[in-house]
PDB file of N, CA and C in Angstrom:
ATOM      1  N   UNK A   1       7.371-145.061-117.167  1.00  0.00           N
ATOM      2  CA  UNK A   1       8.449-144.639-118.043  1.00  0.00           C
ATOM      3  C   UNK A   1       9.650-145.547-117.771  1.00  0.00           C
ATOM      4  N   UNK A   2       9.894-146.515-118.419  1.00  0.00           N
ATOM      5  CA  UNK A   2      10.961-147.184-118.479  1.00  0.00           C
ATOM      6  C   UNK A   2      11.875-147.186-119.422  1.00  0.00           C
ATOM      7  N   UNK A   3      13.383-146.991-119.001  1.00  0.00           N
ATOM      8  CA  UNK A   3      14.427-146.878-119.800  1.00  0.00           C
ATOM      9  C   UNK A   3      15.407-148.271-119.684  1.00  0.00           C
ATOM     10  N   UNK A   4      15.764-148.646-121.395  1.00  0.00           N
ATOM     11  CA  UNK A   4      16.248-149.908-121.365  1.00  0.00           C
ATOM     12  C   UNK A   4      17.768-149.820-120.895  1.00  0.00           C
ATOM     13  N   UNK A   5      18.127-148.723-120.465  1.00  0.00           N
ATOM     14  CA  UNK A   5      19.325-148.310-120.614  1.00  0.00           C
ATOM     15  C   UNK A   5      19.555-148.123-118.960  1.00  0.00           C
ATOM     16  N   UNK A   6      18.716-148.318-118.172  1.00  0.00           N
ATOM     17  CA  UNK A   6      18.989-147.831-116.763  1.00  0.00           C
ATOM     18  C   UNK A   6      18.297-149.370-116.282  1.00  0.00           C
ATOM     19  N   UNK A   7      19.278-150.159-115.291  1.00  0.00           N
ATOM     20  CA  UNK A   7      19.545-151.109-114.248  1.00  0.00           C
ATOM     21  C   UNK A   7      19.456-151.093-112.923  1.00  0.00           C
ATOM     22  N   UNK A   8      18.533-151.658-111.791  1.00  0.00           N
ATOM     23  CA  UNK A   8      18.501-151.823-110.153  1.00  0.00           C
ATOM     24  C   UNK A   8      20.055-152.244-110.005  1.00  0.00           C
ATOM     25  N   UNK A   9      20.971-151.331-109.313  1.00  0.00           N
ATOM     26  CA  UNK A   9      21.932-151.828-108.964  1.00  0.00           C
ATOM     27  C   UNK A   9      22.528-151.395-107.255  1.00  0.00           C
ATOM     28  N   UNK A  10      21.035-150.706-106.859  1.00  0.00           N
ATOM     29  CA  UNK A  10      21.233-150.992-105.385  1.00  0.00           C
ATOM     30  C   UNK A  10      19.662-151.325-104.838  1.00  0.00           C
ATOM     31  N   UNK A  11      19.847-151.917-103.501  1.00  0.00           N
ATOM     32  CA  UNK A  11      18.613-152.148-103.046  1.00  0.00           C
ATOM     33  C   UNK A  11      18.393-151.955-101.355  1.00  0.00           C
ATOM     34  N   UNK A  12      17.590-151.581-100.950  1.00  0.00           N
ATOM     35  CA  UNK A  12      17.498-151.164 -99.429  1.00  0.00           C
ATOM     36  C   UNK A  12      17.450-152.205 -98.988  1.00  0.00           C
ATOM     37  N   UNK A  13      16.787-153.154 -99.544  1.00  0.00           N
ATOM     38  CA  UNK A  13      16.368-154.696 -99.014  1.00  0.00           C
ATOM     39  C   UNK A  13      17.547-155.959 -98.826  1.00  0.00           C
ATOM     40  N   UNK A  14      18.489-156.109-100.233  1.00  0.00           N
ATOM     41  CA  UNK A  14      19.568-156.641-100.191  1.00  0.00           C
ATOM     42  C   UNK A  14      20.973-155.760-100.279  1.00  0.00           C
ATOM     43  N   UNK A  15      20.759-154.684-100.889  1.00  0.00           N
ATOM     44  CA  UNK A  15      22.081-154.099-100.942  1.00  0.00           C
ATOM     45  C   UNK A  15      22.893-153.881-102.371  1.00  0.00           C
ATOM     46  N   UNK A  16      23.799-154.047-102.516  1.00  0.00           N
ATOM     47  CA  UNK A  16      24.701-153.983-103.690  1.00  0.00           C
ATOM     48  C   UNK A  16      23.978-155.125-104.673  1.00  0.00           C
ATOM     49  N   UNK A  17      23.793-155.198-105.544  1.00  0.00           N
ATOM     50  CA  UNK A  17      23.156-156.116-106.859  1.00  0.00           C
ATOM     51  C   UNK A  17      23.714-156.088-107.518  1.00  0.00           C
ATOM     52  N   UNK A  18      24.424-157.239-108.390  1.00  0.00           N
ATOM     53  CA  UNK A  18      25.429-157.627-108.745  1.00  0.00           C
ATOM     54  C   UNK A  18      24.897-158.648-110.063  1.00  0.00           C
ATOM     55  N   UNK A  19      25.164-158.040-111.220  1.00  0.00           N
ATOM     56  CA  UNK A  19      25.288-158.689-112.606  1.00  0.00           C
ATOM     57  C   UNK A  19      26.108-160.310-112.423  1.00  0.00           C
ATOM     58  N   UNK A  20      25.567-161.332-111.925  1.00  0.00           N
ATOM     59  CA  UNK A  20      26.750-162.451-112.972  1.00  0.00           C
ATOM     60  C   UNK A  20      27.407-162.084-113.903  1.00  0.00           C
ATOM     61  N   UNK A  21      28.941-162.548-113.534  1.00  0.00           N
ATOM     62  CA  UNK A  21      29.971-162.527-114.590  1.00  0.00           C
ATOM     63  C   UNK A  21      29.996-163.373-115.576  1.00  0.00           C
ATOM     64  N   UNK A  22      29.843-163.574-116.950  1.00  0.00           N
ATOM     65  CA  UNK A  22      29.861-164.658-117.380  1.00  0.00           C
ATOM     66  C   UNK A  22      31.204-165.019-118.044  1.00  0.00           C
ATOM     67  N   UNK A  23      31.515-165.911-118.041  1.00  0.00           N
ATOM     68  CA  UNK A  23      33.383-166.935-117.909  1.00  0.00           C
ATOM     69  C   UNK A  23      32.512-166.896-119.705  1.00  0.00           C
ATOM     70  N   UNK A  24      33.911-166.732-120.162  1.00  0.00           N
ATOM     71  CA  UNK A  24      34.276-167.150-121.796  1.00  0.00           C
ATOM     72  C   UNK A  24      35.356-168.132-121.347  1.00  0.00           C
ATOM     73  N   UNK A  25      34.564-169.578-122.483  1.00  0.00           N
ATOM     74  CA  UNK A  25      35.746-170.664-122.645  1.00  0.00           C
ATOM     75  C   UNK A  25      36.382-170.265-123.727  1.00  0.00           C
ATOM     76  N   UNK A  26      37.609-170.801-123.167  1.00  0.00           N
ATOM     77  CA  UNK A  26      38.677-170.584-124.599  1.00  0.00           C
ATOM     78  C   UNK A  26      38.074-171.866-125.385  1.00  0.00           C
ATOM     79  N   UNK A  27      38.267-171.607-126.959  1.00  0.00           N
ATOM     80  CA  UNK A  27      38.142-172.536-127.894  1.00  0.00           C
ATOM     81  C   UNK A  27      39.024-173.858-127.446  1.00  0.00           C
ATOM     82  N   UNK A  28      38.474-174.748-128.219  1.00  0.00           N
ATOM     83  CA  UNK A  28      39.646-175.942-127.638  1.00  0.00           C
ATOM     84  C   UNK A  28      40.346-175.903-129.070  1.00  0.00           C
ATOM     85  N   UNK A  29      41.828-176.447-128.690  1.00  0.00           N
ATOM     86  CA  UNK A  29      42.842-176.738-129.820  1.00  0.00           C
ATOM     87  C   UNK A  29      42.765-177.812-130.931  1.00  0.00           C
ATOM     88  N   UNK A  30      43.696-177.599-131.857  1.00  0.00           N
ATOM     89  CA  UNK A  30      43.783-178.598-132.545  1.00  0.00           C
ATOM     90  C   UNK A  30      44.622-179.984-132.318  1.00  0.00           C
ATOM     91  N   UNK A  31      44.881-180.007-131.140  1.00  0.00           N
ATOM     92  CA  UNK A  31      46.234-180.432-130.435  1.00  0.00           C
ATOM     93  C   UNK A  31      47.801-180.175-130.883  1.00  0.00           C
ATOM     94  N   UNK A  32      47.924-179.437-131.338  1.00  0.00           N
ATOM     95  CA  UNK A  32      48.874-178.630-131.710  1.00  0.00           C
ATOM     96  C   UNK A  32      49.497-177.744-130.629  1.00  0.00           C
ATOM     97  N   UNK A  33      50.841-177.366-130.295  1.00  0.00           N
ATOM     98  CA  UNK A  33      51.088-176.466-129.577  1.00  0.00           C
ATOM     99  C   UNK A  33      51.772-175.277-130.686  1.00  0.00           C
ATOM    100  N   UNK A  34      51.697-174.091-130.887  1.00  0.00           N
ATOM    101  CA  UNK A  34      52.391-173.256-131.607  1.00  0.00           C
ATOM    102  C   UNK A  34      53.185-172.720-131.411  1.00  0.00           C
ATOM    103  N   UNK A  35      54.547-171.928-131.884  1.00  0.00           N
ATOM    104  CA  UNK A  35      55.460-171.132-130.868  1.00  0.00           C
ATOM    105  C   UNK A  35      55.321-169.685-131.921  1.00  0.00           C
ATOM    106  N   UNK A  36      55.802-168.851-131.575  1.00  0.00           N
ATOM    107  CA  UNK A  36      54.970-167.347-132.396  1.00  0.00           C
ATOM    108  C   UNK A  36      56.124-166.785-132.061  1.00  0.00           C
ATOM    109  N   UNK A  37      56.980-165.639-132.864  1.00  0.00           N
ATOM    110  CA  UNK A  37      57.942-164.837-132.674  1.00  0.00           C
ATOM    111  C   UNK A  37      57.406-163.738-132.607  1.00  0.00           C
ATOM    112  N   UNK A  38      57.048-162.285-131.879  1.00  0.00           N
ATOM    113  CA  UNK A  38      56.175-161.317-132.207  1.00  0.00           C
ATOM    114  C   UNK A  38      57.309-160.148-131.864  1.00  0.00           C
ATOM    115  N   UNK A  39      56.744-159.003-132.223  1.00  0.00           N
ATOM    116  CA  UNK A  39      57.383-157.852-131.488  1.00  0.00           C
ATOM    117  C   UNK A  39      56.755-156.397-132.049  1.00  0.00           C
ATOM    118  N   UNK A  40      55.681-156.751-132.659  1.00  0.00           N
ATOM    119  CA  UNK A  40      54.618-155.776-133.169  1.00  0.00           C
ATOM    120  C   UNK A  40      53.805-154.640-131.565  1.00  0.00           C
ATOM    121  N   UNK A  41      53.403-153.829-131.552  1.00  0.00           N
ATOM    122  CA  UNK A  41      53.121-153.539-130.338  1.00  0.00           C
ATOM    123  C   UNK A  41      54.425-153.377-129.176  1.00  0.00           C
ATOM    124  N   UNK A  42      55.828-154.079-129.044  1.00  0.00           N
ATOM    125  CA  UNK A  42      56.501-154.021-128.142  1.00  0.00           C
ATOM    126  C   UNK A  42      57.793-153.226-127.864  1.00  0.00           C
ATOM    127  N   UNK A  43      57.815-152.390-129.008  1.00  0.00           N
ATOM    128  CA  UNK A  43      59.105-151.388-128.948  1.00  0.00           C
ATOM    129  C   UNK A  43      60.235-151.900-129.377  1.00  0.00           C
ATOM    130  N   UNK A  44      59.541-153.085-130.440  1.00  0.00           N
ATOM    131  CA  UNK A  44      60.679-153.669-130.929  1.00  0.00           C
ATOM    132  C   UNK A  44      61.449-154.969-130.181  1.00  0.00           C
ATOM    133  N   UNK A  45      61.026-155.017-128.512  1.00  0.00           N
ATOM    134  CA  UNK A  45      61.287-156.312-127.598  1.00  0.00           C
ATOM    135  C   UNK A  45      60.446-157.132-128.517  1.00  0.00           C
ATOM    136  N   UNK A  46      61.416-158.237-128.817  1.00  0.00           N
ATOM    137  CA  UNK A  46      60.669-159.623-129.193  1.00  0.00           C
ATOM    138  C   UNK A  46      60.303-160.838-128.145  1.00  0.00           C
ATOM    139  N   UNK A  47      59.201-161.093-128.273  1.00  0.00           N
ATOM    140  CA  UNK A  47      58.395-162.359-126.939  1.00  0.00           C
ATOM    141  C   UNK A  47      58.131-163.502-128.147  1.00  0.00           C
ATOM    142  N   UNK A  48      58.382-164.615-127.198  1.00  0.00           N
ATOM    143  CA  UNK A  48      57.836-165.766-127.992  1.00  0.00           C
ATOM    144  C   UNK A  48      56.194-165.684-127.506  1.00  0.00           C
ATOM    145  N   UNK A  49      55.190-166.401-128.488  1.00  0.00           N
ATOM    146  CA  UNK A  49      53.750-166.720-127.957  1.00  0.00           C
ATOM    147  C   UNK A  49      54.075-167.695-128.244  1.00  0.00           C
ATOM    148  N   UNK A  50      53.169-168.881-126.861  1.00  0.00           N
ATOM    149  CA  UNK A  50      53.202-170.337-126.973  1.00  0.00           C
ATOM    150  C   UNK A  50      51.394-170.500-126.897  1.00  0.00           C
ATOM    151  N   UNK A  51      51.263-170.918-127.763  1.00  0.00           N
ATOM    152  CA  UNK A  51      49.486-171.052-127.958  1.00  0.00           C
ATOM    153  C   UNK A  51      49.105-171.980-128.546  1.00  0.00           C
ATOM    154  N   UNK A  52      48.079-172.844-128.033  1.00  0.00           N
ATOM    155  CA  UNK A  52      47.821-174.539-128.202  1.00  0.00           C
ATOM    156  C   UNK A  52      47.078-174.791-127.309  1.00  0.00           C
ATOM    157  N   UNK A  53      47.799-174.852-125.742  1.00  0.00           N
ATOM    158  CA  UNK A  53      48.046-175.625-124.774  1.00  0.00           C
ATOM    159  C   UNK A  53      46.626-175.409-124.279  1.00  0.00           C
ATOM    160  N   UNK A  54      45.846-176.999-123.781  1.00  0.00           N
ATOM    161  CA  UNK A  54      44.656-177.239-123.732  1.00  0.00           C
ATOM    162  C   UNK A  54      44.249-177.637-122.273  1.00  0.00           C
ATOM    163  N   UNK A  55      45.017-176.150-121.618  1.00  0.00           N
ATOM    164  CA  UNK A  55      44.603-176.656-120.418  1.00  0.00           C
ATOM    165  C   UNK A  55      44.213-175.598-119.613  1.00  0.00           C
ATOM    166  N   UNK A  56      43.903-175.296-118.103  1.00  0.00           N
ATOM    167  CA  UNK A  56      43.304-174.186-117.178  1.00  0.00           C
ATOM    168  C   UNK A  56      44.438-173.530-116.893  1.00  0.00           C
ATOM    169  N   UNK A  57      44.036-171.899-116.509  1.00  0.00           N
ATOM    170  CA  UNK A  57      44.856-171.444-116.023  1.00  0.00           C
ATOM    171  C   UNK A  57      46.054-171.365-115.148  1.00  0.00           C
ATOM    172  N   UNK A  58      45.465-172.479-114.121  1.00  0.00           N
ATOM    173  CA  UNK A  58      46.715-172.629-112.813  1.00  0.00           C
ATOM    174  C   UNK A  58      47.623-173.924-113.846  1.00  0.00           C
ATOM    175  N   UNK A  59      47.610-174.577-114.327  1.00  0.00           N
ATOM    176  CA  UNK A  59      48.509-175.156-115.107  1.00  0.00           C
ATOM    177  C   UNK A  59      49.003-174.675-116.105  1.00  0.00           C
ATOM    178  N   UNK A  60      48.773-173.829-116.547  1.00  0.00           N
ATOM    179  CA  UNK A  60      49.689-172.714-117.720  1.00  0.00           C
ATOM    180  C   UNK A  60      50.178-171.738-116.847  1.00  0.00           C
ATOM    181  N   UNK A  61      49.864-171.286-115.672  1.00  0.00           N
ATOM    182  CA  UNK A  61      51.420-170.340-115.244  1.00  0.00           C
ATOM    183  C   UNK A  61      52.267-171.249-114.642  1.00  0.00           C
ATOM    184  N   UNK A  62      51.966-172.959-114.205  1.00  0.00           N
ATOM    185  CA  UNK A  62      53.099-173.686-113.595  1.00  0.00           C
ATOM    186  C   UNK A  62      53.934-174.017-114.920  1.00  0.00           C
ATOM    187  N   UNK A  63      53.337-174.409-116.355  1.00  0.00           N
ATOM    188  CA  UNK A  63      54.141-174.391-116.972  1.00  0.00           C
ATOM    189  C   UNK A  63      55.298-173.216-117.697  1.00  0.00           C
ATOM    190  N   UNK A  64      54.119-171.782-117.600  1.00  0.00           N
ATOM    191  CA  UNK A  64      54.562-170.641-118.052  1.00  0.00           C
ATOM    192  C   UNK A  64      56.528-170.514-117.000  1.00  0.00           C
ATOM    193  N   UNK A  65      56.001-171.014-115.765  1.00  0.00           N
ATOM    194  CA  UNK A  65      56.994-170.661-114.853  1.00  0.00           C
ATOM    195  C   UNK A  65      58.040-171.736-114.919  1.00  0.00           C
ATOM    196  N   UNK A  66      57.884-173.063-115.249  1.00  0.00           N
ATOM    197  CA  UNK A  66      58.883-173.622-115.705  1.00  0.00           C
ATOM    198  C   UNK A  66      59.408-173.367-117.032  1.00  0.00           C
ATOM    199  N   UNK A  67      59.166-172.809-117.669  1.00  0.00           N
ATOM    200  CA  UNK A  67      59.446-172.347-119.195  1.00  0.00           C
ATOM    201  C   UNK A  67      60.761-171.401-119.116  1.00  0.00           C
ATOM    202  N   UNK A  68      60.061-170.258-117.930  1.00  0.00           N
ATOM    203  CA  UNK A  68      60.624-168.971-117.921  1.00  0.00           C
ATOM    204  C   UNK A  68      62.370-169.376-116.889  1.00  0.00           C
ATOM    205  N   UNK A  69      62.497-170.516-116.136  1.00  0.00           N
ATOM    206  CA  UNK A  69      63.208-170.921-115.497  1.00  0.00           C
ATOM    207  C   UNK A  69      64.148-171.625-116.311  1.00  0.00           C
ATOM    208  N   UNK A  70      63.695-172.390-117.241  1.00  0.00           N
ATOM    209  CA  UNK A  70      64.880-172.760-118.504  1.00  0.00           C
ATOM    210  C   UNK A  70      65.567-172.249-119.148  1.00  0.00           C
ATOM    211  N   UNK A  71      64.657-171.421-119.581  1.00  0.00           N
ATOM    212  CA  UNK A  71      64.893-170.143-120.430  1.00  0.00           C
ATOM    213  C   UNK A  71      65.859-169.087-120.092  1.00  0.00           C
ATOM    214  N   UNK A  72      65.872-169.054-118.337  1.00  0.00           N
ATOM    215  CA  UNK A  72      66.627-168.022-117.554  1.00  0.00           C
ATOM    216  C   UNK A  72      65.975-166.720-118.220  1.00  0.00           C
ATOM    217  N   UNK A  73      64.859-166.263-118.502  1.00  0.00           N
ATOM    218  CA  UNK A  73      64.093-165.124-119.230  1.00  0.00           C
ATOM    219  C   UNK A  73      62.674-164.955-118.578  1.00  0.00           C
ATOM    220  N   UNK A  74      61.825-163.563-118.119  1.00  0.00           N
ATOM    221  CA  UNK A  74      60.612-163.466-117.642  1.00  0.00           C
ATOM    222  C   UNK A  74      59.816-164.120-118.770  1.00  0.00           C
ATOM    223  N   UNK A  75      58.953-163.610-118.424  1.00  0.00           N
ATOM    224  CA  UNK A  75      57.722-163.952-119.006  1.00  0.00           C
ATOM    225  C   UNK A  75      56.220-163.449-118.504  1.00  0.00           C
ATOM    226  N   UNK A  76      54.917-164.007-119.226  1.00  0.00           N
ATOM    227  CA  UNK A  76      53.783-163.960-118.320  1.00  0.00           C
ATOM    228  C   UNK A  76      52.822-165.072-119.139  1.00  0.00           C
ATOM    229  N   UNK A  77      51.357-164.792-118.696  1.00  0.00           N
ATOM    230  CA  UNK A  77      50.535-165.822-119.082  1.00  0.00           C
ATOM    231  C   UNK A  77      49.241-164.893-119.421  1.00  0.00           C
ATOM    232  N   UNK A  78      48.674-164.193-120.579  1.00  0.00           N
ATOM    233  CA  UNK A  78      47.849-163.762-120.593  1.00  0.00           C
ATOM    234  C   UNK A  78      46.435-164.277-121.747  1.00  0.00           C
ATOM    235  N   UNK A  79      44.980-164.348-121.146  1.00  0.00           N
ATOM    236  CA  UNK A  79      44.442-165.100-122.050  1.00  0.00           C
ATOM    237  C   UNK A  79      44.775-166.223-123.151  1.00  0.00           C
ATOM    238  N   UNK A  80      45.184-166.828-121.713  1.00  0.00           N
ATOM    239  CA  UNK A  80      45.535-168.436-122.153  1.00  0.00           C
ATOM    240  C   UNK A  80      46.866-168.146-123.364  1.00  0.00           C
ATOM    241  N   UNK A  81      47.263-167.565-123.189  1.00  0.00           N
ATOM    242  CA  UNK A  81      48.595-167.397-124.399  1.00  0.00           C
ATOM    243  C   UNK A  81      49.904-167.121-123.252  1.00  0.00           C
ATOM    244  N   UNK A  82      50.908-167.779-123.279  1.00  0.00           N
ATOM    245  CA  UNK A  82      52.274-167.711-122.789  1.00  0.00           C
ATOM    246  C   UNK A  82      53.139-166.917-123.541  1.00  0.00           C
ATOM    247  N   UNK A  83      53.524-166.202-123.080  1.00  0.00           N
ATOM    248  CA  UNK A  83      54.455-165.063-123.115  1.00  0.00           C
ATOM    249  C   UNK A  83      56.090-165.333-122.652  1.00  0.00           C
ATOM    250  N   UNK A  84      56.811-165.321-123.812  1.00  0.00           N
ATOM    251  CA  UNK A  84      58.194-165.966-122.902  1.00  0.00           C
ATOM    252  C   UNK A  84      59.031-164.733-123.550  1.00  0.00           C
ATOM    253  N   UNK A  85      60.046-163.586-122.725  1.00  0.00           N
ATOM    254  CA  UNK A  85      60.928-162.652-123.762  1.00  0.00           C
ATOM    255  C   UNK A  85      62.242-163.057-124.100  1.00  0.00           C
ATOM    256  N   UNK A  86      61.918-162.690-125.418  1.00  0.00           N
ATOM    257  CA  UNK A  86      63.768-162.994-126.033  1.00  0.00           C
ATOM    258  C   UNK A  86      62.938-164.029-127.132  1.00  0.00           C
ATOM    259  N   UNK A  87      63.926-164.595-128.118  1.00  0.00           N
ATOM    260  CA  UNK A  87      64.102-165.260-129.091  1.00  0.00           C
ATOM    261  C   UNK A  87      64.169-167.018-128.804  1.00  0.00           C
ATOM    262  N   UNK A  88      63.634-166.994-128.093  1.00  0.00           N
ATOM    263  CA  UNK A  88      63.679-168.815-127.313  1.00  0.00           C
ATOM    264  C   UNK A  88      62.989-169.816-127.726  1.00  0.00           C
ATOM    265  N   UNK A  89      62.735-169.559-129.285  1.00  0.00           N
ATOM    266  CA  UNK A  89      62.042-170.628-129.834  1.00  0.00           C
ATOM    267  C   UNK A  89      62.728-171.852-130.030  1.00  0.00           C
ATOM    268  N   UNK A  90      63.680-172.106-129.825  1.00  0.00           N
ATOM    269  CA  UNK A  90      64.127-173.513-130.996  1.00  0.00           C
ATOM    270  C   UNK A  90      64.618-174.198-128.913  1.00  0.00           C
ATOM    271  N   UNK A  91      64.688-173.806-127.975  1.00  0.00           N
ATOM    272  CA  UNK A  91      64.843-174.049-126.462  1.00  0.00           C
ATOM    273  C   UNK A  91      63.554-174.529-126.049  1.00  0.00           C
ATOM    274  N   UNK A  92      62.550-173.402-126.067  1.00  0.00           N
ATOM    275  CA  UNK A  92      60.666-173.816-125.908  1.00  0.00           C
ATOM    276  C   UNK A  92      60.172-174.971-126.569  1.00  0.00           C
ATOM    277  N   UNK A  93      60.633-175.615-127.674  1.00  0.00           N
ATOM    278  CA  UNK A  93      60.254-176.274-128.848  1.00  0.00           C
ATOM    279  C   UNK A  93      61.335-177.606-127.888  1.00  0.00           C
ATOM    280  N   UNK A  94      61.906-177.354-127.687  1.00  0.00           N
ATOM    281  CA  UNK A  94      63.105-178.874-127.319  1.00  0.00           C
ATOM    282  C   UNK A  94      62.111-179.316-125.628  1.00  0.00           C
ATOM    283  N   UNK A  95      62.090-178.078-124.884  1.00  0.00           N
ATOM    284  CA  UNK A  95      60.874-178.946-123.624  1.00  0.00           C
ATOM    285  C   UNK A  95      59.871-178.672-123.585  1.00  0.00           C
ATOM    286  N   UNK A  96      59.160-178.700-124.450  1.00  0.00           N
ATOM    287  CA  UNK A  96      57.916-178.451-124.767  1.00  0.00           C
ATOM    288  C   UNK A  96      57.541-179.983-125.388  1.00  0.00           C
ATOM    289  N   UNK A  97      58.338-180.454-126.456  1.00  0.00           N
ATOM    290  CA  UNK A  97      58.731-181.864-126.733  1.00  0.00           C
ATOM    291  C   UNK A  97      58.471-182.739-125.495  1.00  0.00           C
ATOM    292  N   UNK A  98      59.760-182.319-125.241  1.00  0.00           N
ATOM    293  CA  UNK A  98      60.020-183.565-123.754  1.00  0.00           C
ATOM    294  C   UNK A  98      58.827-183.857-122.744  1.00  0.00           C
ATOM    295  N   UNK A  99      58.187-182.934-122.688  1.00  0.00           N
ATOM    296  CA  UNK A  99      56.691-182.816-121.821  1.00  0.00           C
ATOM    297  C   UNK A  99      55.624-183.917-123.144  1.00  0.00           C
ATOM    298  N   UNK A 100      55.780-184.043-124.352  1.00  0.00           N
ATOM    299  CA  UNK A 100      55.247-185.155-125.167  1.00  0.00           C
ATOM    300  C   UNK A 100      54.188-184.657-125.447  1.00  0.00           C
ATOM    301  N   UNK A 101      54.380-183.262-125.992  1.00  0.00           N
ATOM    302  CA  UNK A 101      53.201-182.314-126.567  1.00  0.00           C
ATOM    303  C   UNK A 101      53.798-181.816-128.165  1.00  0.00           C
ATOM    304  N   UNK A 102      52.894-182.471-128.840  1.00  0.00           N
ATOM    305  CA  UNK A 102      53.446-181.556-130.440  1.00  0.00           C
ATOM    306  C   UNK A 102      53.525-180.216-131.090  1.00  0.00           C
ATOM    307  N   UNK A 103      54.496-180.100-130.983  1.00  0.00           N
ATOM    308  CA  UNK A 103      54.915-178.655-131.022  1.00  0.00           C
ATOM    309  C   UNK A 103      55.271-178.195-132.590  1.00  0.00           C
ATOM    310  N   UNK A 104      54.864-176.639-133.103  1.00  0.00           N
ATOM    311  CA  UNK A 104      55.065-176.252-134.850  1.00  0.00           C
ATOM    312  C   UNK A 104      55.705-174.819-134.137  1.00  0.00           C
ATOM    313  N   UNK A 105      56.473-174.729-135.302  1.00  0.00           N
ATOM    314  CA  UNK A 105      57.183-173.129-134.985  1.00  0.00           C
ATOM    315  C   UNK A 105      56.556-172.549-135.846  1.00  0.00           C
ATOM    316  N   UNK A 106      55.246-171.592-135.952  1.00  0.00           N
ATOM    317  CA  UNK A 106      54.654-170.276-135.984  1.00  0.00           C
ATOM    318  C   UNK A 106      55.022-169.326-136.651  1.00  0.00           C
ATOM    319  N   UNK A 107      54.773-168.573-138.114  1.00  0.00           N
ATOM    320  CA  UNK A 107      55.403-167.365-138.523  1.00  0.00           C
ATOM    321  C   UNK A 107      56.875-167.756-138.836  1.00  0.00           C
ATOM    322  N   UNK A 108      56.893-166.249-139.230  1.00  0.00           N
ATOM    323  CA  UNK A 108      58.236-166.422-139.916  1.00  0.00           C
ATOM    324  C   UNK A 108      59.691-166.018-139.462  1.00  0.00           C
TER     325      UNK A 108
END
């Protein structure tokens, strides 16, 4: 009697048994960087989204964190999308430039 619905997930022999995780790549860009004004979901706080950027995680929170340091504003970095709060698009867009990445302002 086997059920497709029930998994070995301990074993006397090895112990804890453990599913591989499998990693989702993010899509790659158009080389474009975007800047996004949002505030849907946030109680009305508006965040910029910065979404483009074609690179790994530990280099999007060093940039996320130089962003948020210009800006003098938090922020975060979630599924590859940068999160900056407040209205800091036309600031994000000026060193975002200077770093020699092409940048479009997003929405309306």
């Amino acid at each position: 009697m086997r059920d497709n619905n029930s998994r070995l997930v301990y074993s006397t022999d090895t112990g804890r048994i453990d599913e591989p995780k499998e990693t989702a790549e993010r899509p790659k860009g158009d080389g474009i960087v975007r800047i996004q004004r949002q505030t849907s979901g946030r109680k009305g706080k508006g965040v910029c989204l910065v979404t483009g950027i074609d690179a790994d995680d530990a280099t999007l929170v060093l940039i996320a964190a130089e962003l948020k340091k210009k800006c003098g504003c938090g922020g975060s970095v979630k599924d590859g999308i940068i999160e900056i709060q407040g209205d800091k698009r036309d600031l994000i867009k000026s060193l975002l430039e200077a770093k020699g990445m092409k940048v479009k302002l997003a929405g309306g």
